[in-house]
N, C-alpha and C. Protein backbone atom coordinates (compact mmCIF):
# COMPACT_ATOMS: atom_id res chain seq x y z
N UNK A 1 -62.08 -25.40 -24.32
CA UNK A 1 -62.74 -24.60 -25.34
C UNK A 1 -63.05 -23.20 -24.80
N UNK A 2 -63.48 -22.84 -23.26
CA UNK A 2 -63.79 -21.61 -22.99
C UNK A 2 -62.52 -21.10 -23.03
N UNK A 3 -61.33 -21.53 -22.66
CA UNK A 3 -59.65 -21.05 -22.60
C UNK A 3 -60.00 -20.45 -24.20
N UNK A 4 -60.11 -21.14 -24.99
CA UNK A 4 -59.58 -20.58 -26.80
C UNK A 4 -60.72 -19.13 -26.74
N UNK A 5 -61.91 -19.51 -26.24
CA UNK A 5 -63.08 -18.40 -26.71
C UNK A 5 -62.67 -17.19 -25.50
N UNK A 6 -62.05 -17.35 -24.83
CA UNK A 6 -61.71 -16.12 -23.31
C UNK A 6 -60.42 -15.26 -24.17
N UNK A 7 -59.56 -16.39 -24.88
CA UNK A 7 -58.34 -16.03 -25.22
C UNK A 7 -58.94 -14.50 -26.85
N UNK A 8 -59.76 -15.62 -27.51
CA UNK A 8 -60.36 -14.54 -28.34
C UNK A 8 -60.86 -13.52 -28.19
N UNK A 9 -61.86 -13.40 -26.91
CA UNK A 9 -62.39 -12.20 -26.57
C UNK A 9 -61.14 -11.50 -26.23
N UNK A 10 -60.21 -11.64 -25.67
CA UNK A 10 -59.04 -10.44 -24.80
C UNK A 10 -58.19 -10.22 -26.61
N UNK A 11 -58.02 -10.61 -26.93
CA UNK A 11 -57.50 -10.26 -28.43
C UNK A 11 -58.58 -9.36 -28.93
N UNK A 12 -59.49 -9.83 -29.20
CA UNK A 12 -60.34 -8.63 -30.07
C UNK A 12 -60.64 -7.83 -29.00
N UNK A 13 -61.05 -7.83 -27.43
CA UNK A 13 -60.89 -6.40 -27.16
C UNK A 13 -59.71 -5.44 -27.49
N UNK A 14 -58.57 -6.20 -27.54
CA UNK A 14 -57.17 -5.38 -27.49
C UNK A 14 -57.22 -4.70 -28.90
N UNK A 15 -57.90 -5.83 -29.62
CA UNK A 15 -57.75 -5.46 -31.09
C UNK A 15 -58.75 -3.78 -31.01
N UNK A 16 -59.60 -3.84 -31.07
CA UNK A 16 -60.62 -2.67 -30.29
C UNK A 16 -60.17 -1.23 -29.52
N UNK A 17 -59.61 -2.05 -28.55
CA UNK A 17 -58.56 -0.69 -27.94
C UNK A 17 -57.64 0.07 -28.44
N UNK A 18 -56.89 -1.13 -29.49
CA UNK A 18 -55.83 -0.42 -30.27
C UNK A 18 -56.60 0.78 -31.51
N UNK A 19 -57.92 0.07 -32.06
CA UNK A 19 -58.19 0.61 -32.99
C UNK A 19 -58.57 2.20 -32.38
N UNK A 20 -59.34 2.13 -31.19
CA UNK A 20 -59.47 2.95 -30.60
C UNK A 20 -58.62 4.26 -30.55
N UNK A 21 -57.26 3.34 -30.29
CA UNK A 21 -56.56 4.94 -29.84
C UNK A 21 -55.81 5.21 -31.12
N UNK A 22 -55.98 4.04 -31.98
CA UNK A 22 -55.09 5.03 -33.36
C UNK A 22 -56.33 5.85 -33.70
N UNK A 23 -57.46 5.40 -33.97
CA UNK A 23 -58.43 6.54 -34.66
C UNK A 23 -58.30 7.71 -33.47
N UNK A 24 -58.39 8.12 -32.40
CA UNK A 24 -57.94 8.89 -31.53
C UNK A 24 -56.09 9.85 -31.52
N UNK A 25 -55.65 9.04 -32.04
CA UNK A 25 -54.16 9.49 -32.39
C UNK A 25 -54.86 10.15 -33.62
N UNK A 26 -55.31 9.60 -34.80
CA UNK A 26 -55.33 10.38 -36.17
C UNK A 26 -56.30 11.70 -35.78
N UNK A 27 -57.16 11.47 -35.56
CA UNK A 27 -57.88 12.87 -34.80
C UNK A 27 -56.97 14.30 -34.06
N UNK A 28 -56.36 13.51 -33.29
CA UNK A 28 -55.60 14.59 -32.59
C UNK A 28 -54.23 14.77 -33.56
N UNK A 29 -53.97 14.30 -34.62
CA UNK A 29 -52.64 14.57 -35.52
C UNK A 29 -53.42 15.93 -36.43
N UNK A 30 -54.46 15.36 -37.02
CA UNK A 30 -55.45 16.11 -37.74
C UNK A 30 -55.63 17.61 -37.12
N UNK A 31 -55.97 17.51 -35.81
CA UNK A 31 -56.03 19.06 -35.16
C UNK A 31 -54.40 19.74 -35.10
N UNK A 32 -53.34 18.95 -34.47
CA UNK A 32 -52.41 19.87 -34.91
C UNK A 32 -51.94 20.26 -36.67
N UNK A 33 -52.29 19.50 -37.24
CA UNK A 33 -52.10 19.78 -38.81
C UNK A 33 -52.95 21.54 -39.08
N UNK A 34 -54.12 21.49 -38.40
CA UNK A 34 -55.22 22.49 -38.50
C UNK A 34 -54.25 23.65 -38.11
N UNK A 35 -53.76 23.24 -36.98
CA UNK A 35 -53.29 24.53 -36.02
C UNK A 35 -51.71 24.96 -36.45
N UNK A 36 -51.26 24.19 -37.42
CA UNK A 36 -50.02 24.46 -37.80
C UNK A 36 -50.30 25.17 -39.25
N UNK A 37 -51.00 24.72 -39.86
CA UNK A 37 -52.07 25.75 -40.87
C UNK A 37 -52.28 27.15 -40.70
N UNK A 38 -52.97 27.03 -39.35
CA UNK A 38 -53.47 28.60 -38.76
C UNK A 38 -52.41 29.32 -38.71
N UNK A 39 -51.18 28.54 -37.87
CA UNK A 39 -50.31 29.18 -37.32
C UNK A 39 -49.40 30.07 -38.84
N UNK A 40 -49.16 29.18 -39.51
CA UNK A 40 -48.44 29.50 -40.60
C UNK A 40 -48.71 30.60 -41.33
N UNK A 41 -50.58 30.50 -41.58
CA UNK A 41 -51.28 31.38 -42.35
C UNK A 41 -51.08 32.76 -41.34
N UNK A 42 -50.77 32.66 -40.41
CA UNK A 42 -51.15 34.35 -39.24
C UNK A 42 -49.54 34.57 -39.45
N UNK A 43 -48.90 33.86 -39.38
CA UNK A 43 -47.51 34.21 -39.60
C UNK A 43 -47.41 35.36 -40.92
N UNK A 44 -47.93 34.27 -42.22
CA UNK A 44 -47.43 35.17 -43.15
C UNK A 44 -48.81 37.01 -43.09
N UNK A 45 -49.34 36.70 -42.48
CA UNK A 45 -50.22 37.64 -42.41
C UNK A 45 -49.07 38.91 -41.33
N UNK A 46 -49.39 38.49 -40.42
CA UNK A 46 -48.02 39.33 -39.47
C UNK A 46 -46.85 39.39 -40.39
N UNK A 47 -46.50 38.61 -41.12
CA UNK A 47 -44.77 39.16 -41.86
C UNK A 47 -45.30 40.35 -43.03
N UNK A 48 -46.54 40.22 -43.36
CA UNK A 48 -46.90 41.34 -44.37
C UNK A 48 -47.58 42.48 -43.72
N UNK A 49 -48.14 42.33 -42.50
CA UNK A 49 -48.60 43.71 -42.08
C UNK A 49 -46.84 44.41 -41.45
N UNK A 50 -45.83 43.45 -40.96
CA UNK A 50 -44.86 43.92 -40.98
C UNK A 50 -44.13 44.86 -42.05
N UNK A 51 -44.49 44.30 -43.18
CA UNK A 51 -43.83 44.80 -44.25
C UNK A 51 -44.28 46.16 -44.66
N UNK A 52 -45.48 46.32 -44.69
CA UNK A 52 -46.26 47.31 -44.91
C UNK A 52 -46.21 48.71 -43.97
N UNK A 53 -46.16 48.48 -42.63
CA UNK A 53 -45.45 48.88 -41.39
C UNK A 53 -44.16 49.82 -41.54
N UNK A 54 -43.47 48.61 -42.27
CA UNK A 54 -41.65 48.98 -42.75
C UNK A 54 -41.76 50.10 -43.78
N UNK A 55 -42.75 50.06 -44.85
CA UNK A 55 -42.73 51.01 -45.89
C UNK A 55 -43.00 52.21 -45.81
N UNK A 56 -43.83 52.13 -44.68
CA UNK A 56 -44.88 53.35 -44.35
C UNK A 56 -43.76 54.02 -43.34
N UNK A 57 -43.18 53.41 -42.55
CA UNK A 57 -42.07 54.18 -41.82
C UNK A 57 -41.00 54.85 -42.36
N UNK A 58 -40.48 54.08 -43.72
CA UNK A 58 -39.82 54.57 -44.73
C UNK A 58 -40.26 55.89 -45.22
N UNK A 59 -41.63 56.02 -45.65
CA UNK A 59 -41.89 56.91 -46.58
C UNK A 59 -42.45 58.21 -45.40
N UNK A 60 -42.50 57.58 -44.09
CA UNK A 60 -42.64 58.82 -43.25
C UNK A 60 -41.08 59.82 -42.72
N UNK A 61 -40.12 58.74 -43.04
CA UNK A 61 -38.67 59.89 -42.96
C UNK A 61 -38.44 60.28 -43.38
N UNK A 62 -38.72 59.92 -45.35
CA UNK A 62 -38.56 60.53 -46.06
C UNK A 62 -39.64 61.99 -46.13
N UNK A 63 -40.34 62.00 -45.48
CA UNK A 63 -41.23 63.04 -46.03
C UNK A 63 -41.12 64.10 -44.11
N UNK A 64 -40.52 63.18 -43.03
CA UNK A 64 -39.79 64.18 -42.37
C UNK A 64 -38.09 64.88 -42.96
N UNK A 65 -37.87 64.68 -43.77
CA UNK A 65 -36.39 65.20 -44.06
C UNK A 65 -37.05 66.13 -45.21
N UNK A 66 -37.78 65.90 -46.13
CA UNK A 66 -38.40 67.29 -47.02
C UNK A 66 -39.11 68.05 -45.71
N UNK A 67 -40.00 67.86 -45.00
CA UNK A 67 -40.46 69.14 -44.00
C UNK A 67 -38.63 69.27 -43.29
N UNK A 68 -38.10 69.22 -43.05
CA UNK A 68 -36.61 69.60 -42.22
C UNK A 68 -36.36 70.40 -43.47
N UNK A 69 -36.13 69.79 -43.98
CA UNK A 69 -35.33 70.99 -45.70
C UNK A 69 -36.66 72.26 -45.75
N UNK A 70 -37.56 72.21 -45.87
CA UNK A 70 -38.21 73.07 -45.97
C UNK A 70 -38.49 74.17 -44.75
N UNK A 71 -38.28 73.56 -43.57
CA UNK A 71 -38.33 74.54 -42.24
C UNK A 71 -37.01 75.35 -42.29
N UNK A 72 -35.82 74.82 -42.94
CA UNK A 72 -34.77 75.04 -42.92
C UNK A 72 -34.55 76.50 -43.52
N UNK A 73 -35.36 76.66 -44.82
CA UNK A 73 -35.42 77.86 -45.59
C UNK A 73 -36.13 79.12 -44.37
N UNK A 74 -36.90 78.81 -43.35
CA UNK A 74 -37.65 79.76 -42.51
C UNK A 74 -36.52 79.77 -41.69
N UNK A 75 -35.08 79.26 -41.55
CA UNK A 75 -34.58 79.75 -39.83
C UNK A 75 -34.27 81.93 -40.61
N UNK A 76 -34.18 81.92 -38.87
CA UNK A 76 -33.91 83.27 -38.90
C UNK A 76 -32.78 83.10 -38.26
């Protein structure tokens, strides 16, 4: 009878341990979910300050080629 009740205890500890490390696995799945979130959200944040970046560089050649056309009228 102590064999069946020894055998039970090492089962439900195992049972215990296991529960252990899945709630420990879901925890740590949960934080990369967080951080793949973050990551994603800074991404599209960086692809739009990129963009914005891109326009503004645009509209600064364009407005160096009117000052060039316009210095152009002063050569001597």
């Amino acid at each position: 009878m102590d064999s069946v009740v020894d055998s039970f205890q090492l089962v439900s500890d195992n049972i215990t341990t296991v529960a252990s490390s899945a709630d420990m696995q879901s925890k740590n799945v949960k934080s990369i979910n967080d951080s793949t979130r973050l990551l994603l959200e800074l991404s599209g944040e960086g692809q739009n300050n990129v963009n914005i970046v891109k326009n503004e560089a645009l509209e600064l050649a364009v407005l160096c080629k009117k000052l060039e056309q316009q210095l152009q009228q002063f050569s001597v």
